[in-house]
Protein backbone atom coordinates (compact mmCIF):
# COMPACT_ATOMS: atom_id res chain seq x y z
CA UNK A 1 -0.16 15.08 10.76
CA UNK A 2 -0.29 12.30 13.39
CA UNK A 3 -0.66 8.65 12.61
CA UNK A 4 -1.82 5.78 14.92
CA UNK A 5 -0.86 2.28 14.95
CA UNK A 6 -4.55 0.39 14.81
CA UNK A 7 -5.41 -2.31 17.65
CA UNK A 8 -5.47 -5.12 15.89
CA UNK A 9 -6.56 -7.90 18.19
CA UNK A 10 -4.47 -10.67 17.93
CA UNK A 11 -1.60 -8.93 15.85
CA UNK A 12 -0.64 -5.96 17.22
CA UNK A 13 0.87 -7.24 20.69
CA UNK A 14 3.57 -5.41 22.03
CA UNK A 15 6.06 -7.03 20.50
CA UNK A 16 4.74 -5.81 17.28
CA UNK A 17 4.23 -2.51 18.72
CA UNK A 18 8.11 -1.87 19.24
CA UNK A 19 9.14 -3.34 16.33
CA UNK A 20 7.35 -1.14 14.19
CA UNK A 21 7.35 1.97 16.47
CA UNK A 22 11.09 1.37 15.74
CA UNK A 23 10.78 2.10 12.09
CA UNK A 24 9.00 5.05 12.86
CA UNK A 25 6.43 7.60 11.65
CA UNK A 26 3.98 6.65 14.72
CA UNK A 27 2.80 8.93 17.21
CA UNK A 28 0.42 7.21 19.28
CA UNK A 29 -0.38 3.23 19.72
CA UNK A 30 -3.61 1.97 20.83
CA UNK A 31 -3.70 -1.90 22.42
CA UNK A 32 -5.79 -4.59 21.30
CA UNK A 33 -8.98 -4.81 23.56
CA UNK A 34 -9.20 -5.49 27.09
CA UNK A 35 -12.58 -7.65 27.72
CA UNK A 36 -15.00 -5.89 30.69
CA UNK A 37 -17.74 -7.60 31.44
CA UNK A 38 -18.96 -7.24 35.06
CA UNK A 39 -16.13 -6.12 37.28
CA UNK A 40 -13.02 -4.19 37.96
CA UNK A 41 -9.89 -5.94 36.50
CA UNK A 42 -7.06 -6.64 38.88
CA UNK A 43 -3.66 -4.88 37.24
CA UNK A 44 -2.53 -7.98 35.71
CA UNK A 45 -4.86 -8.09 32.91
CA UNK A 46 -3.94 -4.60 31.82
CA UNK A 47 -0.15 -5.17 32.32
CA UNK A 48 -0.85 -8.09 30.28
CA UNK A 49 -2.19 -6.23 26.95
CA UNK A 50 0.00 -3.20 27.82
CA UNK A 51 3.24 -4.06 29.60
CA UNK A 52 4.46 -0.63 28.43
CA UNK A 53 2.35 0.35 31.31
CA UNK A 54 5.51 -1.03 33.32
CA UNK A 55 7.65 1.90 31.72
CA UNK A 56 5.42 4.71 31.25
CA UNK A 57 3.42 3.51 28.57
CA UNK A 58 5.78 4.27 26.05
CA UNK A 59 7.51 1.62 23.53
CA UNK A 60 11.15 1.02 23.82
CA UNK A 61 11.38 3.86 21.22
CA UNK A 62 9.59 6.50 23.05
CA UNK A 63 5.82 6.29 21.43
CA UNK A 64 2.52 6.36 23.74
CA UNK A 65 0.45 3.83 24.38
CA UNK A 66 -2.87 3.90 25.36
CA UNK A 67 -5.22 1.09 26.37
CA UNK A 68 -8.17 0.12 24.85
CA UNK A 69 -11.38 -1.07 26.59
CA UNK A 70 -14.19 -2.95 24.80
CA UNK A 71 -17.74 -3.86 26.42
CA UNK A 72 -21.22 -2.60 26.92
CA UNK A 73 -22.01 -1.43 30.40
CA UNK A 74 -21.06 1.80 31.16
CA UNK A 75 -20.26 1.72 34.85
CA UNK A 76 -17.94 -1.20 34.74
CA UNK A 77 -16.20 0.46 31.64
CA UNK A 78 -15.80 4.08 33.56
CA UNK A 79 -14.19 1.77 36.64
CA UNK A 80 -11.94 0.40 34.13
CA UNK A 81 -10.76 3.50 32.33
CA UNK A 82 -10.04 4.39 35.90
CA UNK A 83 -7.69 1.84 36.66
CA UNK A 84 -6.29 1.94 33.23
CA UNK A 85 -5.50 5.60 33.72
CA UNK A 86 -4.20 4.92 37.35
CA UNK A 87 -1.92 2.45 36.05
CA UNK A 88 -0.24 5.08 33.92
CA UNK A 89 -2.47 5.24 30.41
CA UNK A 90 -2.36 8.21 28.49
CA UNK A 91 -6.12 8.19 28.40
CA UNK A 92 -8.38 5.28 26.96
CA UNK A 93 -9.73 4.21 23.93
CA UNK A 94 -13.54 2.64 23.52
CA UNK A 95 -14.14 -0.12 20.97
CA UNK A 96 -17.25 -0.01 18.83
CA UNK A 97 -15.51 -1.24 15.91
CA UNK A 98 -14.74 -5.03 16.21
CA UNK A 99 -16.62 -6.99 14.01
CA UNK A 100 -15.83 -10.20 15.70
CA UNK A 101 -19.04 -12.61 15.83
CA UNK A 102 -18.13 -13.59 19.14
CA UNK A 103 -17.62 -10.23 20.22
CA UNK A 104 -20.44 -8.86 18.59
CA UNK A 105 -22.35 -11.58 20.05
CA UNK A 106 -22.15 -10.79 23.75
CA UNK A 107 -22.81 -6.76 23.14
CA UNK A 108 -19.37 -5.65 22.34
CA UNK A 109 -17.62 -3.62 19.76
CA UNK A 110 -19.94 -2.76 16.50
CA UNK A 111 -22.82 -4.13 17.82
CA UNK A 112 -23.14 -1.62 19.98
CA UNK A 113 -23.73 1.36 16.35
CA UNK A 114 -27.28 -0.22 16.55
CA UNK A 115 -27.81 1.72 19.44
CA UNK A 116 -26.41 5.37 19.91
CA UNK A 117 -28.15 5.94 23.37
CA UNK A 118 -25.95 3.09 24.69
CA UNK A 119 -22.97 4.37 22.68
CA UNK A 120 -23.59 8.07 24.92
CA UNK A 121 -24.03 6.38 28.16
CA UNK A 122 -20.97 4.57 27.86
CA UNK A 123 -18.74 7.42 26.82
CA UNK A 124 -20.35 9.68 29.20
CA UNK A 125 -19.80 7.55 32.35
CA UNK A 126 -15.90 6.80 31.17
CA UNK A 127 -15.84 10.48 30.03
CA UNK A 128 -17.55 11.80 33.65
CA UNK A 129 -14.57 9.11 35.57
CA UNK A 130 -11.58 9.47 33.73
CA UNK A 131 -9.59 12.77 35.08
CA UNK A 132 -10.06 15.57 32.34
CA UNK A 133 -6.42 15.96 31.27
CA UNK A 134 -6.51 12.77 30.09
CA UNK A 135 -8.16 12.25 26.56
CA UNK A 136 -11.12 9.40 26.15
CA UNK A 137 -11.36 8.42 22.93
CA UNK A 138 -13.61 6.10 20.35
CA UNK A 139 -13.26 4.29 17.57
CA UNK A 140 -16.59 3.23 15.37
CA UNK A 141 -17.39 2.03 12.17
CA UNK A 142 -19.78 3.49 9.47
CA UNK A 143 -22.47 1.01 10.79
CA UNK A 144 -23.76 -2.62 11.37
CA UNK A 145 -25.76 -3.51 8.63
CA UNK A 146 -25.74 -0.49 6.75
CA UNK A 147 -24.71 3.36 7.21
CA UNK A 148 -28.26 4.98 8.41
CA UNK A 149 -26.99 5.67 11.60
CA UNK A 150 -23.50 6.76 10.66
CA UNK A 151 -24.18 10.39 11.82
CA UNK A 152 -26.16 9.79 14.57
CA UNK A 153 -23.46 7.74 16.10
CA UNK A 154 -21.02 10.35 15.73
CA UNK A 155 -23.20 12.96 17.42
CA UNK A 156 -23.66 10.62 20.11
CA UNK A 157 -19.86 9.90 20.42
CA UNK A 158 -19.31 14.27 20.32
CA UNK A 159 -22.52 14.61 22.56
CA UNK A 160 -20.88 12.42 25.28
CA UNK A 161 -17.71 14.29 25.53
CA UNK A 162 -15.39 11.93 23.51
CA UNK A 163 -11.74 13.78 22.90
CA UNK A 164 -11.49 12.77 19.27
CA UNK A 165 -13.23 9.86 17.22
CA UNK A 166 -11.59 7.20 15.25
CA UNK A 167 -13.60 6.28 12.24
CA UNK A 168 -13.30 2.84 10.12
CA UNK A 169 -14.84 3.74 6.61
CA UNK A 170 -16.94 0.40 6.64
CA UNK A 171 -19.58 -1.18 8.32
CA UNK A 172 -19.63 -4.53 10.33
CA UNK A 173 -21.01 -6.67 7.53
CA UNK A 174 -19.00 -4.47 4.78
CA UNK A 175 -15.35 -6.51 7.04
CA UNK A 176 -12.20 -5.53 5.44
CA UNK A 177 -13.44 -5.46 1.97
CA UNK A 178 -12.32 -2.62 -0.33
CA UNK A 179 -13.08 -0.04 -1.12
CA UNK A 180 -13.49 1.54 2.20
CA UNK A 181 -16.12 4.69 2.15
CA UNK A 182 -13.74 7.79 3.11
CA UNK A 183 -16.38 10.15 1.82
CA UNK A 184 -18.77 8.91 4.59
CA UNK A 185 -15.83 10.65 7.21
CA UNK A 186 -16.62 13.87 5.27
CA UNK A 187 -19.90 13.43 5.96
CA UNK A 188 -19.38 12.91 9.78
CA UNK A 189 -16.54 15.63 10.28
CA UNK A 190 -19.97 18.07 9.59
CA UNK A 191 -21.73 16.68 12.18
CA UNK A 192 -19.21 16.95 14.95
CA UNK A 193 -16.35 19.44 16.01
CA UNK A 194 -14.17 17.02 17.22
CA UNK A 195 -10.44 15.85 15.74
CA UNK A 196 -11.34 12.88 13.35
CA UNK A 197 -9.06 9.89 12.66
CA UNK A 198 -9.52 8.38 9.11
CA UNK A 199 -8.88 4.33 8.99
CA UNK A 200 -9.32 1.68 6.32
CA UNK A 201 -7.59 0.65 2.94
CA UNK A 202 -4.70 2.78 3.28
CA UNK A 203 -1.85 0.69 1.65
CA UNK A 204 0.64 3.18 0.37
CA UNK A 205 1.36 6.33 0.66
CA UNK A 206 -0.53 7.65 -2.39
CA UNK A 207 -3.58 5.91 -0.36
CA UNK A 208 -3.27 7.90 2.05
CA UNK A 209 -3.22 11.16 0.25
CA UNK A 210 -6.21 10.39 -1.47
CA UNK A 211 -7.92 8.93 1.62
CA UNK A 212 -7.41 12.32 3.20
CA UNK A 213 -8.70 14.66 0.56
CA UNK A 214 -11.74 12.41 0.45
CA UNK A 215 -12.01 12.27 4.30
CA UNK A 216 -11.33 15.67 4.61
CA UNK A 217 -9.02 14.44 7.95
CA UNK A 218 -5.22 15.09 8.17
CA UNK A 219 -4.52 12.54 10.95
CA UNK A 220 -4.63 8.48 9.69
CA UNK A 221 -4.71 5.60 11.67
CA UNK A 222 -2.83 2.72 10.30
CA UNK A 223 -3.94 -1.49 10.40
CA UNK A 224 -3.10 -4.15 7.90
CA UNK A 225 -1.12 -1.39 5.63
CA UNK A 226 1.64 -0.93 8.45
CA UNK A 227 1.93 -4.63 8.28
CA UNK A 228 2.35 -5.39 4.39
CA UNK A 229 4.87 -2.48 4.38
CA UNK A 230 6.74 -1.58 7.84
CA UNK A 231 7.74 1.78 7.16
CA UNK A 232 4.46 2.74 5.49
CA UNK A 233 4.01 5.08 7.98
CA UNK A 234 7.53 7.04 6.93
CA UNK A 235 6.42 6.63 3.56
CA UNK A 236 3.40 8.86 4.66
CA UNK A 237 4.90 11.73 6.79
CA UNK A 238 8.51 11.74 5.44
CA UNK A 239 7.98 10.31 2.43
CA UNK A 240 10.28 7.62 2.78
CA UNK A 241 11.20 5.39 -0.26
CA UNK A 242 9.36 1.82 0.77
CA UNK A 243 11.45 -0.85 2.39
CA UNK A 244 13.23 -3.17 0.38
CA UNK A 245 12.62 -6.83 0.77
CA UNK A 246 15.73 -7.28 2.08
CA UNK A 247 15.45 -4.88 4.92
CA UNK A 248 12.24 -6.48 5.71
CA UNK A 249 13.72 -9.44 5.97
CA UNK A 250 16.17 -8.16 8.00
CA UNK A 251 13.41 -6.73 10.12
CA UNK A 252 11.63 -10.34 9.93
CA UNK A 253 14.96 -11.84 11.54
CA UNK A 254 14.90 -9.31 14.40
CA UNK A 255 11.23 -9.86 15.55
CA UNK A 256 11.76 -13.35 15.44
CA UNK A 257 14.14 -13.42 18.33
CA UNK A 258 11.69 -11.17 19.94
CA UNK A 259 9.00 -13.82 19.70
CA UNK A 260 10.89 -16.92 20.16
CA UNK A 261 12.06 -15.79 23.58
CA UNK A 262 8.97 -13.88 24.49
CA UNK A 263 6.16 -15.41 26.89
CA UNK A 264 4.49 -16.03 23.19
CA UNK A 265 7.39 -18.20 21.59
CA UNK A 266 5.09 -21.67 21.15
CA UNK A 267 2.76 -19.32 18.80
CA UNK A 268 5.71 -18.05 16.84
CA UNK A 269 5.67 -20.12 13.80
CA UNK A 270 2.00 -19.19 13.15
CA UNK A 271 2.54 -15.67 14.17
CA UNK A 272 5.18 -15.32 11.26
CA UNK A 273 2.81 -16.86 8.69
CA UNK A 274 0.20 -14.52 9.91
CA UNK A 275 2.00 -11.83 9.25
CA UNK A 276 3.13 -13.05 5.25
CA UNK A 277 -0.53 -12.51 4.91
CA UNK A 278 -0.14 -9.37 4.66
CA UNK A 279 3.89 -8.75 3.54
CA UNK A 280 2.61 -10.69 0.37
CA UNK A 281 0.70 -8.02 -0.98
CA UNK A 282 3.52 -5.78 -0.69
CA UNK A 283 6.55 -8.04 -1.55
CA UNK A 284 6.04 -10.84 -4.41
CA UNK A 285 9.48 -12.30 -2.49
CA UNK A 286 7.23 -13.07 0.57
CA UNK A 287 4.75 -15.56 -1.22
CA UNK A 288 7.62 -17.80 -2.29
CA UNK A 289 8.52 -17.55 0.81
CA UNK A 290 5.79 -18.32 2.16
CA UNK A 291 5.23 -21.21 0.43
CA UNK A 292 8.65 -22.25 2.01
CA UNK A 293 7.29 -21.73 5.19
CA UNK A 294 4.43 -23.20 5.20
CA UNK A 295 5.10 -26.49 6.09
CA UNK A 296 7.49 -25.89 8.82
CA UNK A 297 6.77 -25.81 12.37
CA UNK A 298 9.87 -25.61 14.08
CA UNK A 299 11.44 -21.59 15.29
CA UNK A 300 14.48 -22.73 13.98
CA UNK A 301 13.80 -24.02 10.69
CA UNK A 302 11.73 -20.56 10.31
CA UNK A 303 14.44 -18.08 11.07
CA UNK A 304 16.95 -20.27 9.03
CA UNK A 305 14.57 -19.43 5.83
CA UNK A 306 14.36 -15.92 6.54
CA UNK A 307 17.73 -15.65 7.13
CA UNK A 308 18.64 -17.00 3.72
């Protein structure tokens, strides 16, 4: 079984990406998205989403990284996935999942299941670019609006050449909103002969197990679960007892100093809160905490609380 650490854009920095790669249970990260529009992006902007680039692409703990690319014209994304490779990715990923209105907006991510001819033509042209020992890879949801073209955008996304497939069991409109449809991956694993990645609502490991007899997939990529309960991953593949609130508090402490002295360390203090989102369905000790938290603005105050 292998298990991916989702690219969750605005969460899963690389800070984030050590720090739970350091728990363990991961074998591959993917990086939030990297914007192409019209041109070829100088280094900078990929060191930028991935500095593991900088060592290999690897976190501190040894676990792959590969870059993610989101946009809708297939030239400029094959030039990209280029450079990305260059640069030292272990492959790329495509994003036709995002369901950002913004994003959505000016043709990226899940707008783009609408239209499988565009989702072939990008593939194809990264697919056609990017050197054939290293793997291009997609991740979709079940739809836009609805699932009609669910299958047809998986057969594009085989048709095209795509190494394996990453598939969110929702559509756009359905957001994060359980239940997620893991029967609908069945229904695309017989459409295509490619390795499938099952994603969505998997909060424990009992979650899992059930998303992948439903799913019929063995390999799981992981999102908002790995952040309500770090070691969820370890829970899955080693089945690991779940971390206690104090370790994760511990593990709170730690990733604090990361982000106060990090290029990030003005957005710390919401950072932290964004991630009690999550720990609070996990750990009832995190929404008192929370509510501690909430009015405090200061790094200082923050790890003094979680340090308590």
């Amino acid at each position: 079984m292998k298990i991916v650490l989702a690219p969750m854009q605005g969460v899963v920095d690389h800070l984030m990406r050590d720090m739970l790669t350091r728990v363990g249970g991961f074998d591959l990260c993917i990086t939030e998205f990297v914007r192409v529009v019209d041109q070829l992006l100088p280094p900078k902007v990929f060191y930028r989403f991935c500095p593991e680039l900088h060592h290999g692409s690897v976190t501190p703990s040894g676990v792959p990284v590969r870059v993610q690319l989101l946009g809708q014209h297939p030239q400029w994304l094959a030039e990209n996935a280029v450079k990305a490779v260059e640069l030292g990715s272990p492959g790329v990923d495509l994003n036709f999942g995002c369901p950002a209105k913004t994003v959505n907006k000016s043709r990226g991510g899940a707008v783009l299941l609408k239209d499988p001819e565009t989702l072939y033509q990008i593939i194809k042209a990264v697919r056609d670019a990017v050197p054939s020992d290293q793997p291009v890879s997609a991740k979709i949801r079940l739809g836009f609006d609805d699932k009609s073209l669910a299958l047809e955008n998986a057969d594009a996304v085989t048709q095209a050449g795509a190494d394996f497939l990453t598939v969110h069991a929702r559509t756009k409109v359905e957001g994060y909103k359980p239940p997620a449809y893991w029967d609908w991956i069945a229904k695309i694993k017989q459409v295509t002969d490619i390795p499938i990645i099952a994603n969505g609502e998997i909060w424990s490991a009992e979650d899992a197990l059930l998303c992948q007899q439903r799913s019929g997939c063995i390999d799981l990529m992981l999102g908002r679960g790995a952040l309500a309960l770090p070691n969820l991953a370890q829970t899955i593949k080693n089945a690991h007892v779940p971390m206690s609130w104090e370790q994760t508090k511990e593990l709170l402490v730690s990733y604090s100093g990361y982000e106060i002295y990090s290029e990030k360390g003005l957005y710390y203090p919401n950072r932290i809160k964004q991630w009690f989102n999550y720990l609070k369905r996990q750990y009832p000790e995190a929404e008192e905490m929370f509510m501690e938290l909430r009015r405090l603005k200061n790094a200082d105050e923050i790890v003094k609380v979680l340090a308590s």
